[in-house]
PDB file of N, CA and C in Angstrom:
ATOM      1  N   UNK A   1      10.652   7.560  -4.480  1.00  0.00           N
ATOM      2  CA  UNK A   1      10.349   8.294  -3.296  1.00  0.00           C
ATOM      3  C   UNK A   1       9.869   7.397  -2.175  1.00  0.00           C
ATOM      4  N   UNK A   2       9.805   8.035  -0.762  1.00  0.00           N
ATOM      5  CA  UNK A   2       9.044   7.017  -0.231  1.00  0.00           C
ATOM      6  C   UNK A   2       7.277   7.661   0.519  1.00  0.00           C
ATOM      7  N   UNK A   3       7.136   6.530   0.701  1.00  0.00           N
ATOM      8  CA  UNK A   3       5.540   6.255   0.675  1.00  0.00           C
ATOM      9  C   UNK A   3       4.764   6.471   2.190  1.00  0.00           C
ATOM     10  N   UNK A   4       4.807   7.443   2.618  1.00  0.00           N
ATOM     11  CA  UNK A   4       3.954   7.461   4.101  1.00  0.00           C
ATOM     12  C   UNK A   4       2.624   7.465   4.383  1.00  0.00           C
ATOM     13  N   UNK A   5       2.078   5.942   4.813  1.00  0.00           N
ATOM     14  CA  UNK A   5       0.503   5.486   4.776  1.00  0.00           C
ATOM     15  C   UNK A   5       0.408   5.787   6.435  1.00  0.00           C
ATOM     16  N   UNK A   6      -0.721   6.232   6.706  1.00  0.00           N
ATOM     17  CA  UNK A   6      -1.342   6.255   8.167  1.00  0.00           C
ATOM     18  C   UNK A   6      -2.180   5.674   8.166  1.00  0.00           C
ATOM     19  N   UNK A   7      -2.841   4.505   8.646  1.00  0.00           N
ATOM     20  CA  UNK A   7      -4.151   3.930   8.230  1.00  0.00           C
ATOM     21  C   UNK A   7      -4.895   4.122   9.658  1.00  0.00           C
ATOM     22  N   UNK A   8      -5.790   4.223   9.640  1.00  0.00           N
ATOM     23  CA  UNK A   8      -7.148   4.230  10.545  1.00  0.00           C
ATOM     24  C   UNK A   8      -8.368   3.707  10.165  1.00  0.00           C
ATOM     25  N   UNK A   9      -9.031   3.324  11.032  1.00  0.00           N
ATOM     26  CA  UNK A   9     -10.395   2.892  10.693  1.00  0.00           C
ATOM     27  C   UNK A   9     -10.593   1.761   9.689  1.00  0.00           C
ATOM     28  N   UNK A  10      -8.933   0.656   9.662  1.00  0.00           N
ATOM     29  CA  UNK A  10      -9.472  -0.211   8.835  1.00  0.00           C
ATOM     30  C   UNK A  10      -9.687  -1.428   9.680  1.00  0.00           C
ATOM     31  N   UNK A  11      -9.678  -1.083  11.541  1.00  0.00           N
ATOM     32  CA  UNK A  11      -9.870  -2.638  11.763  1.00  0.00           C
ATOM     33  C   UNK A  11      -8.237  -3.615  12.107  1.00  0.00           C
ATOM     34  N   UNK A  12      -8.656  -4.716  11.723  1.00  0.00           N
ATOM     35  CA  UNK A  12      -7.349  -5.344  11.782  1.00  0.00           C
ATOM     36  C   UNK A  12      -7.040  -5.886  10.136  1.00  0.00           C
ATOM     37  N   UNK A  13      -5.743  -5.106   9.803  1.00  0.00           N
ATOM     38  CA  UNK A  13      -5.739  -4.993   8.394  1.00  0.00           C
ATOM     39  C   UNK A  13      -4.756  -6.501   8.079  1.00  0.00           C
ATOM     40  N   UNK A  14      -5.113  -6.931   7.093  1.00  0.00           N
ATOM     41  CA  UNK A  14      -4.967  -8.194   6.714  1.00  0.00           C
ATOM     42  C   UNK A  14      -3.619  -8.099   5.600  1.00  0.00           C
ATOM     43  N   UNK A  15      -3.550  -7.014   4.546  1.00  0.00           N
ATOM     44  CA  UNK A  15      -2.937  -7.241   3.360  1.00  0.00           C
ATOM     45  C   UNK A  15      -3.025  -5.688   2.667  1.00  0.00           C
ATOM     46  N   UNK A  16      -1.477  -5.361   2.266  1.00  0.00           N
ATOM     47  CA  UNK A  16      -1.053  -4.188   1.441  1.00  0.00           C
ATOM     48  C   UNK A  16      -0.021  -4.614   0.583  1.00  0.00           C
ATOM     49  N   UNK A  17      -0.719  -3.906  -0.778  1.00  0.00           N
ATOM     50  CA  UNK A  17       0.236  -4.665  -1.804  1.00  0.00           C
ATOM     51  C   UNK A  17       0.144  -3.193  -2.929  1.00  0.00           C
ATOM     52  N   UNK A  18       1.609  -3.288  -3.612  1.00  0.00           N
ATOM     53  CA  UNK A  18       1.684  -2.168  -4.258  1.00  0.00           C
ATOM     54  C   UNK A  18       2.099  -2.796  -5.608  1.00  0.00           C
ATOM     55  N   UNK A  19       1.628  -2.420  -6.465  1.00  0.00           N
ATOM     56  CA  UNK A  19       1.891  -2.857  -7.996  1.00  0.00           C
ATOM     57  C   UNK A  19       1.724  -1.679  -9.120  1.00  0.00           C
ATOM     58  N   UNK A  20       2.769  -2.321  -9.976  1.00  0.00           N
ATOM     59  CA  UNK A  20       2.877  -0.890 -11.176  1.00  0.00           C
ATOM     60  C   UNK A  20       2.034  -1.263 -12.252  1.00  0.00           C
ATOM     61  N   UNK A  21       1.410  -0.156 -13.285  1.00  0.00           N
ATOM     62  CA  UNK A  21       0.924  -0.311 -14.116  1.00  0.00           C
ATOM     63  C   UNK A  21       0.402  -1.515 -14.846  1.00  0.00           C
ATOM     64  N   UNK A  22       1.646  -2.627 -14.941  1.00  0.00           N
ATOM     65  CA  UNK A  22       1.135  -3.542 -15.449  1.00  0.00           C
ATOM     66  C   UNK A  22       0.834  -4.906 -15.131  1.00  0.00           C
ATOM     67  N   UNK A  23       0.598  -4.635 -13.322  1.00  0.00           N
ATOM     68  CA  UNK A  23      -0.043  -5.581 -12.506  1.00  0.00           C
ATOM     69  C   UNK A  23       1.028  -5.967 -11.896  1.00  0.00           C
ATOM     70  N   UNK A  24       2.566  -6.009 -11.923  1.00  0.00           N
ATOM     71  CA  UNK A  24       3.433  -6.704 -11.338  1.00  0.00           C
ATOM     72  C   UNK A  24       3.426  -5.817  -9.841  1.00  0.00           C
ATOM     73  N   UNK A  25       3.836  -6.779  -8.490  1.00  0.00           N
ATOM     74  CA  UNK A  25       3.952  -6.542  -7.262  1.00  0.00           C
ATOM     75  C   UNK A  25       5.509  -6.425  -7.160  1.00  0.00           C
ATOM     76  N   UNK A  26       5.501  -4.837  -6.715  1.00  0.00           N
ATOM     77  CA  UNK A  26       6.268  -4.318  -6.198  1.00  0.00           C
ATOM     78  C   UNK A  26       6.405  -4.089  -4.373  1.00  0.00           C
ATOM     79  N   UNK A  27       5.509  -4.021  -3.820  1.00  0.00           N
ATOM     80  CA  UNK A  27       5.327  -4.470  -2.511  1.00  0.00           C
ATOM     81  C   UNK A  27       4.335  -5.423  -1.921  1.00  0.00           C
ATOM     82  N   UNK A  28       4.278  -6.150  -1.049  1.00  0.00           N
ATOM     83  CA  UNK A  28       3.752  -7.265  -0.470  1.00  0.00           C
ATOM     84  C   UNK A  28       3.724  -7.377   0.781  1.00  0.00           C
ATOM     85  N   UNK A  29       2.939  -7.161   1.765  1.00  0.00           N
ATOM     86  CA  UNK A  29       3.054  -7.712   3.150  1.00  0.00           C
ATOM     87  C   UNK A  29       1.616  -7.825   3.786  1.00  0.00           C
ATOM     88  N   UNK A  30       1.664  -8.640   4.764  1.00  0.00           N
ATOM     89  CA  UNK A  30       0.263  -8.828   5.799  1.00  0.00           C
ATOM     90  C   UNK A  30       0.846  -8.503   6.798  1.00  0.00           C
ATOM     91  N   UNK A  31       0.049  -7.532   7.519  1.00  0.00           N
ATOM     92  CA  UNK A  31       0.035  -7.076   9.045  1.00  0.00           C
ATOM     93  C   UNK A  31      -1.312  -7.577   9.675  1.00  0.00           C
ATOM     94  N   UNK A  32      -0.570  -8.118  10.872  1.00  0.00           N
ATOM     95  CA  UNK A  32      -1.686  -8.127  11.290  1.00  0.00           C
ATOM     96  C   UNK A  32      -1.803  -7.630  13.109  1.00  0.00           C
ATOM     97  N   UNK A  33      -2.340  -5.710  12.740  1.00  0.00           N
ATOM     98  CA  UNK A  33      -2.072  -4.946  13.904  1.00  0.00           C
ATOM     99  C   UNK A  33      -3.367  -4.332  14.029  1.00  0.00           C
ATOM    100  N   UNK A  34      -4.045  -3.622  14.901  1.00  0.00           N
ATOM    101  CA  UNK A  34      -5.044  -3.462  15.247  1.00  0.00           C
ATOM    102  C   UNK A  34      -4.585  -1.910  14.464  1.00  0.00           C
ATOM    103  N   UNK A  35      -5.276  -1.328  13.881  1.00  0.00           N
ATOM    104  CA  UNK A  35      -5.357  -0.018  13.509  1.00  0.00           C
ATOM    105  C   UNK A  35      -5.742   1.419  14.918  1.00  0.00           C
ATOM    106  N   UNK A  36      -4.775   2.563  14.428  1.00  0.00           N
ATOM    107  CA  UNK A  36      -4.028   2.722  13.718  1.00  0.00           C
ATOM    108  C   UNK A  36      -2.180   1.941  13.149  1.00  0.00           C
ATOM    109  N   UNK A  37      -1.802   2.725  12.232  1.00  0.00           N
ATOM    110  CA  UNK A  37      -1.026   2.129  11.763  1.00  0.00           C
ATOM    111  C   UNK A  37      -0.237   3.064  10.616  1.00  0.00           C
ATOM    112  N   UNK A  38       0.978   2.887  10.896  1.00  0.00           N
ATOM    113  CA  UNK A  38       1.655   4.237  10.352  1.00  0.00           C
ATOM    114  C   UNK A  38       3.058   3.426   9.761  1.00  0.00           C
ATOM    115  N   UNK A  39       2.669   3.172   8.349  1.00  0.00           N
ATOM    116  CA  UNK A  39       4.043   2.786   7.493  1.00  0.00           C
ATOM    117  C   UNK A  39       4.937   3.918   6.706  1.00  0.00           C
ATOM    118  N   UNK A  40       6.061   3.540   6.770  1.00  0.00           N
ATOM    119  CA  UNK A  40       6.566   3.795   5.775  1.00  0.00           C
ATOM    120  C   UNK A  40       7.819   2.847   4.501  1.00  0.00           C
ATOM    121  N   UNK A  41       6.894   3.299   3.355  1.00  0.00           N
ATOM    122  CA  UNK A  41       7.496   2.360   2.374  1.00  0.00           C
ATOM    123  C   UNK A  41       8.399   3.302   1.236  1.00  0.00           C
ATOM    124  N   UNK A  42       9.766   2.752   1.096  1.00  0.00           N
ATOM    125  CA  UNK A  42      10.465   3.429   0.071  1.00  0.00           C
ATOM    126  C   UNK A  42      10.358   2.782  -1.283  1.00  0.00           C
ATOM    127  N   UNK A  43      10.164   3.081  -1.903  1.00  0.00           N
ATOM    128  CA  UNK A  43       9.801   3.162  -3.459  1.00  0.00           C
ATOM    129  C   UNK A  43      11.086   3.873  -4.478  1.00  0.00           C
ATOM    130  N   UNK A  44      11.939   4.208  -3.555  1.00  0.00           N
ATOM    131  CA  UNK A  44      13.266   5.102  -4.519  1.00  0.00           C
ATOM    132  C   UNK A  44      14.001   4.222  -5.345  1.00  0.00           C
ATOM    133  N   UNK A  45      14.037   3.078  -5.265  1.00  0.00           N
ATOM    134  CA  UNK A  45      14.440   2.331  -6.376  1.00  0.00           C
ATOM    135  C   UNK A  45      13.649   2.124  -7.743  1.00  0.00           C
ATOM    136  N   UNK A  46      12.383   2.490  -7.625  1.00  0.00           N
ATOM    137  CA  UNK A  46      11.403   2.096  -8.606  1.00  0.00           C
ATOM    138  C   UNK A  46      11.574   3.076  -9.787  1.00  0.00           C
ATOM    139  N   UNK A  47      11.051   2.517 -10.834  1.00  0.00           N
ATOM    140  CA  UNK A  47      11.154   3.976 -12.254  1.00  0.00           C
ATOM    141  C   UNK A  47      10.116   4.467 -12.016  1.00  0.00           C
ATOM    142  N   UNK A  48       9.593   6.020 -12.239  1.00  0.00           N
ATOM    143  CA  UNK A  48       9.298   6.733 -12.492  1.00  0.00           C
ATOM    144  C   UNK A  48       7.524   6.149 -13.351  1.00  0.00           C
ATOM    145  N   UNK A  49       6.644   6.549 -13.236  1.00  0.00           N
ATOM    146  CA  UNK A  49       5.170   6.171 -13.311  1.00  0.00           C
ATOM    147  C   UNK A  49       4.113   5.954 -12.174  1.00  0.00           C
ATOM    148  N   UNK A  50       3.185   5.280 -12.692  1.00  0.00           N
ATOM    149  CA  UNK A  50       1.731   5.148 -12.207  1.00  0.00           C
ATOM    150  C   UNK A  50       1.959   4.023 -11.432  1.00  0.00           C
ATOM    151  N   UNK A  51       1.318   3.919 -10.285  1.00  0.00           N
ATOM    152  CA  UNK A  51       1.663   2.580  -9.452  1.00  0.00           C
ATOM    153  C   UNK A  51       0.522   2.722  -8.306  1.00  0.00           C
ATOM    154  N   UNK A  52      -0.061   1.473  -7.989  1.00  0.00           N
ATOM    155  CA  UNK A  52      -1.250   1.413  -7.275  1.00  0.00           C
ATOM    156  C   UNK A  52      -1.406   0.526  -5.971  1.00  0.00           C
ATOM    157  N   UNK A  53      -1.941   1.476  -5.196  1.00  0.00           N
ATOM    158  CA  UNK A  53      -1.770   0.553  -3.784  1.00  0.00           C
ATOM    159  C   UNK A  53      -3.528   0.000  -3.263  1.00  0.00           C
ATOM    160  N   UNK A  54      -3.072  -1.375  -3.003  1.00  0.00           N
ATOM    161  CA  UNK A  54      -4.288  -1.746  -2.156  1.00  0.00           C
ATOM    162  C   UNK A  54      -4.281  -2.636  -1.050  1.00  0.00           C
ATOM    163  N   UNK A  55      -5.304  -1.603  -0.373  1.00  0.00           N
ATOM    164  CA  UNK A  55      -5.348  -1.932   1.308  1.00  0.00           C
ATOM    165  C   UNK A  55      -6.831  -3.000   1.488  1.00  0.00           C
ATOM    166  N   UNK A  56      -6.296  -4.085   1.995  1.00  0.00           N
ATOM    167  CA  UNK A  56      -7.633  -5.098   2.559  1.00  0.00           C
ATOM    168  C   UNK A  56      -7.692  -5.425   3.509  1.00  0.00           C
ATOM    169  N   UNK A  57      -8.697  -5.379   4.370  1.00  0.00           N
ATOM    170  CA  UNK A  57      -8.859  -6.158   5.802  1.00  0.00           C
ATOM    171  C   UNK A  57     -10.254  -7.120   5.677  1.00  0.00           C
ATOM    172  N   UNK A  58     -11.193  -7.519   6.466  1.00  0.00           N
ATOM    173  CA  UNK A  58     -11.819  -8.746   6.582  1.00  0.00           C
ATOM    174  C   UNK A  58     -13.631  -8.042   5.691  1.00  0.00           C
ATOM    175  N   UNK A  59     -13.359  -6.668   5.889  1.00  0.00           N
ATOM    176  CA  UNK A  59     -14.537  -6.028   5.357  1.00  0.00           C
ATOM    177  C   UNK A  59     -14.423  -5.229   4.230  1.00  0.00           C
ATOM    178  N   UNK A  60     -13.164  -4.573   4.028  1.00  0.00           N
ATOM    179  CA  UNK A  60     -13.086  -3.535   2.865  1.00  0.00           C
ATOM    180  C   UNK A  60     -11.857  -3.935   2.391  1.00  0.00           C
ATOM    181  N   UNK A  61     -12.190  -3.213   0.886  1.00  0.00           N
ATOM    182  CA  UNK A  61     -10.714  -3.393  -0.155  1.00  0.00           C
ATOM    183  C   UNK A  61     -10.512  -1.926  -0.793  1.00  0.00           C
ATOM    184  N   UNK A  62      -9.343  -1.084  -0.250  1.00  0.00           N
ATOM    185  CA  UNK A  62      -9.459   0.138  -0.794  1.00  0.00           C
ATOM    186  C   UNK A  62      -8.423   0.180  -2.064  1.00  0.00           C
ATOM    187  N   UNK A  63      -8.611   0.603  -2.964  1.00  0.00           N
ATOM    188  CA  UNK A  63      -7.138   0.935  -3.481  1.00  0.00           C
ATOM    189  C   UNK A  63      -7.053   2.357  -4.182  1.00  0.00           C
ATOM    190  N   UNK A  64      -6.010   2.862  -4.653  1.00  0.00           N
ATOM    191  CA  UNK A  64      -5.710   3.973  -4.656  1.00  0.00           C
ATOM    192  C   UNK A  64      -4.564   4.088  -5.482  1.00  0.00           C
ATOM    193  N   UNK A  65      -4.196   5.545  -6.401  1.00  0.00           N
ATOM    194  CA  UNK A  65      -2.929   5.759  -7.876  1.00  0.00           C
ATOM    195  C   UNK A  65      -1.896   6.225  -6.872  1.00  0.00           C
ATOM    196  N   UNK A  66      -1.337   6.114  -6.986  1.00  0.00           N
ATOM    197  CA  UNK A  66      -0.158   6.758  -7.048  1.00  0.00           C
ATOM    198  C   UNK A  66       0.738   6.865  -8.172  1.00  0.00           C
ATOM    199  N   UNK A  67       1.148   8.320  -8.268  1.00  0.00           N
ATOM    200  CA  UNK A  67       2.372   8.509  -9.347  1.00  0.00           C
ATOM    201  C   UNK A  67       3.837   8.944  -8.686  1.00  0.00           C
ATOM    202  N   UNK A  68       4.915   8.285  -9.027  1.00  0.00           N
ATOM    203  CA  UNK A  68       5.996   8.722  -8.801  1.00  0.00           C
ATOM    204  C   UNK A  68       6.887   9.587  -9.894  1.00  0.00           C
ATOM    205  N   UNK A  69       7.301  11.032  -9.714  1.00  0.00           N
ATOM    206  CA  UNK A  69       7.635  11.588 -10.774  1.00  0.00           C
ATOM    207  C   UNK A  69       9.067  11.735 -10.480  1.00  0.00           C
TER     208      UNK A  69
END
């Protein structure tokens, strides 16, 4: 499927990276844009599971599940 992030309030975001279950990176990139910030990432090639995204900039590290069914 694909993946629609809106980010706010992170600042100037440094690094988003998406990886499946068993740590391997499936997405990778540094932006470096003043927030907000409105991606979209397709994931329709990927199999089916648990997969985790994390957002870092110079102060915070968020991350977050995602499941693709």
């Amino acid at each position: 499927g694909v993946i629609n992030l809106n980010l706010t309030n992170f600042g100037n975001l440094l690094g988003l990276r998406i990886t499946d279950i068993t740590g391997k990176t499936i997405y990778a990139k540094t932006h470096k844009r003043t927030c907000p910030l409105a991606l979209q990432i397709d994931l329709s090639n990927q199999p089916k599971g648990m997969y985790f995204i994390k957002i870092e900039n110079e102060n915070k590290i968020h991350s977050k599940k995602i499941l693709i069914q």
